[in-house]
Protein backbone atom coordinates (compact mmCIF):
# COMPACT_ATOMS: atom_id res chain seq x y z
CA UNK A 1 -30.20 13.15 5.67
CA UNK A 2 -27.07 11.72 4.86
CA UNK A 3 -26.00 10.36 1.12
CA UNK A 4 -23.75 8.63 -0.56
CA UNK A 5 -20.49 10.16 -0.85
CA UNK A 6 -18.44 9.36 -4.07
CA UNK A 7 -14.24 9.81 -4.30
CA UNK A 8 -13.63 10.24 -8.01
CA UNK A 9 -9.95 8.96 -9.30
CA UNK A 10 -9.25 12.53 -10.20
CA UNK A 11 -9.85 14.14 -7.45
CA UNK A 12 -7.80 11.93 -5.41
CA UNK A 13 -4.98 13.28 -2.48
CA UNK A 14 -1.50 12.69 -2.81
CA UNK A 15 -0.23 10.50 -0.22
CA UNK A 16 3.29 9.39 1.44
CA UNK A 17 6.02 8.66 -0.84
CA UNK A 18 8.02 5.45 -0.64
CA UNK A 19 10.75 5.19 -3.75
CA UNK A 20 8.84 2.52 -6.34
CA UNK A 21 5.33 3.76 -5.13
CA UNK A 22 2.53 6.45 -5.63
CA UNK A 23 -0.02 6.65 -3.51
CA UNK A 24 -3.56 8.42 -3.55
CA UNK A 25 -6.08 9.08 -0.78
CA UNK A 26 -9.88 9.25 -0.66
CA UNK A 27 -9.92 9.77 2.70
CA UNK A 28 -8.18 9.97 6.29
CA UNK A 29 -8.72 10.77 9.71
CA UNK A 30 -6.68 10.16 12.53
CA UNK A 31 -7.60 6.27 12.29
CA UNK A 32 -8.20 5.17 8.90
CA UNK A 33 -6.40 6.04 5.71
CA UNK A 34 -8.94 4.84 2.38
CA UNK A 35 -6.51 4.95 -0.75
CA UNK A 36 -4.97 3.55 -3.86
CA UNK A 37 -1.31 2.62 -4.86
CA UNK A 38 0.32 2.50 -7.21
CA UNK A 39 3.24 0.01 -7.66
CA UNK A 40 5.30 0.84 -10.68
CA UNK A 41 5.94 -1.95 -13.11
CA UNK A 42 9.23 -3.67 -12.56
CA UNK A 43 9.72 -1.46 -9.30
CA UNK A 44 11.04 -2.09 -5.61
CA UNK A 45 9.98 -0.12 -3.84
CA UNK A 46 11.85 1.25 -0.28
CA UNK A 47 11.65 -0.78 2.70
CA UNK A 48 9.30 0.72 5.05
CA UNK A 49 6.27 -0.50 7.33
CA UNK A 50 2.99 1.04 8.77
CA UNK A 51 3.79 2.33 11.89
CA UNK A 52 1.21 1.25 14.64
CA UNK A 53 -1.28 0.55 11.79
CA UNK A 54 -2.48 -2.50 9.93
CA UNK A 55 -2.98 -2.36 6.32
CA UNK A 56 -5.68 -4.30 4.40
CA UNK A 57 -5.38 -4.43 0.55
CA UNK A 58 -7.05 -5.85 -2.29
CA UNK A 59 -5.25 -6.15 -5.85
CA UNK A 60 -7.00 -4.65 -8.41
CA UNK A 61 -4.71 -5.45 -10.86
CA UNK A 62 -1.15 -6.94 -11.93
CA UNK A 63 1.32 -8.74 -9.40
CA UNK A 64 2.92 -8.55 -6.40
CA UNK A 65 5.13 -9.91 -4.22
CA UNK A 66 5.86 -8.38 -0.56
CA UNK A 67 9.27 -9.30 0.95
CA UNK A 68 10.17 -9.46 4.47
CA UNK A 69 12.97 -9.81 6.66
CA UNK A 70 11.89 -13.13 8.55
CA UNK A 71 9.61 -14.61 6.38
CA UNK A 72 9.86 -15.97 2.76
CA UNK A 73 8.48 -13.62 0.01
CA UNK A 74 4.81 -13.49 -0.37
CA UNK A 75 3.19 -13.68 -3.79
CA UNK A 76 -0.05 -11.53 -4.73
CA UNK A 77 -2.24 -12.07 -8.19
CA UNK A 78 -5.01 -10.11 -9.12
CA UNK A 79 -8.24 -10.43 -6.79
CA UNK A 80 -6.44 -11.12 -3.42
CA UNK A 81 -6.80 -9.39 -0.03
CA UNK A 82 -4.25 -9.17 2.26
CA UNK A 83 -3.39 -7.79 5.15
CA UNK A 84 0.09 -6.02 6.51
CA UNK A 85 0.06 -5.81 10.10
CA UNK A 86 1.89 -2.66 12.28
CA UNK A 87 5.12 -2.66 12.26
CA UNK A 88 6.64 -5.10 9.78
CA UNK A 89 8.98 -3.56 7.91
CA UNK A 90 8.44 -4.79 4.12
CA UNK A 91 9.28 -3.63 0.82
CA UNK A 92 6.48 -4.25 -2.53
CA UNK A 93 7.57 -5.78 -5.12
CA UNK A 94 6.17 -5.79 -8.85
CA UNK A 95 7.83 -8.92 -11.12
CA UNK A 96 6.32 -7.24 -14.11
CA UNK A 97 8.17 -5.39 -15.61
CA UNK A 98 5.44 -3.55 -17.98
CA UNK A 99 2.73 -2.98 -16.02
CA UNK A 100 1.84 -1.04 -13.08
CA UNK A 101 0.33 -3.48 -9.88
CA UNK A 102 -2.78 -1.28 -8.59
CA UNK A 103 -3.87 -1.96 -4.65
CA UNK A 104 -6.79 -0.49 -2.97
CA UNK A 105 -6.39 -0.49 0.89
CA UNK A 106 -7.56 0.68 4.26
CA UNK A 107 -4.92 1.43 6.83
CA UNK A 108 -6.04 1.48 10.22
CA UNK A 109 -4.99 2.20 13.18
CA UNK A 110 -3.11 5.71 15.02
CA UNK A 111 0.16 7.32 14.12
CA UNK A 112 1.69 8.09 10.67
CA UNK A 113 0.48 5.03 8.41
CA UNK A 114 3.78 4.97 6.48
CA UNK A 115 7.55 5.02 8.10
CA UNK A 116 10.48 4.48 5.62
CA UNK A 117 13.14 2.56 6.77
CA UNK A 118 16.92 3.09 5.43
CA UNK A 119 17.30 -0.51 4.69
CA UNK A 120 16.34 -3.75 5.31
CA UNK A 121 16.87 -4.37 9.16
């Protein structure tokens, strides 16, 4: 019989490191990533994108703004989904400079689910 399986904060993985983020996972396989990160308050992070997957987030809490190479920034408030599809390079962005900007997302797709970039292309 199968039950419900439960991911406590604490017992959380350490996942791929972008400068300006921390990020945790619940779970992964070789097509889905289920996490949490962590955008440090008044951080930017490294430019980087998702590889061949596409990212779907929710803000749990604080702001964000994502900015892009050919598109104007994008602004995030507490309670929004998004999503981040493969392949566009990006860099997050929290304005606030006291407190932390929490995301919970699902990356999908194969390959690695984070690729820093040097700088913005």
């Amino acid at each position: 019989m199968n039950s419900i399986q439960v991911f406590h904060k604490a017992e959380l993985k350490k996942g791929n490191v972008t400068p300006g983020i921390t990020r945790d996972k619940a779970v992964e396989s070789e097509t889905i990533l289920f996490g949490r990160t962590t955008i440090h308050a008044g951080a930017k992070s490294g430019w980087h994108h998702h590889g061949k997957r596409d990212l779907y987030g929710f803000l749990v809490s604080g702001k964000l703004v994502f900015e892009c190479k050919d598109f104007p920034p994008v602004e995030i408030s507490t309670g929004d989904f998004f999503n981040i599809p493969g392949g566009l390079v990006h860099r997050d962005v929290n304005p606030d400079p006291v407190t932390d900007a929490v995301v919970v997302n699902l990356i999908i797709g194969e390959g690695p689910p984070v690729i820093n970039v040097e700088a913005k292309p």
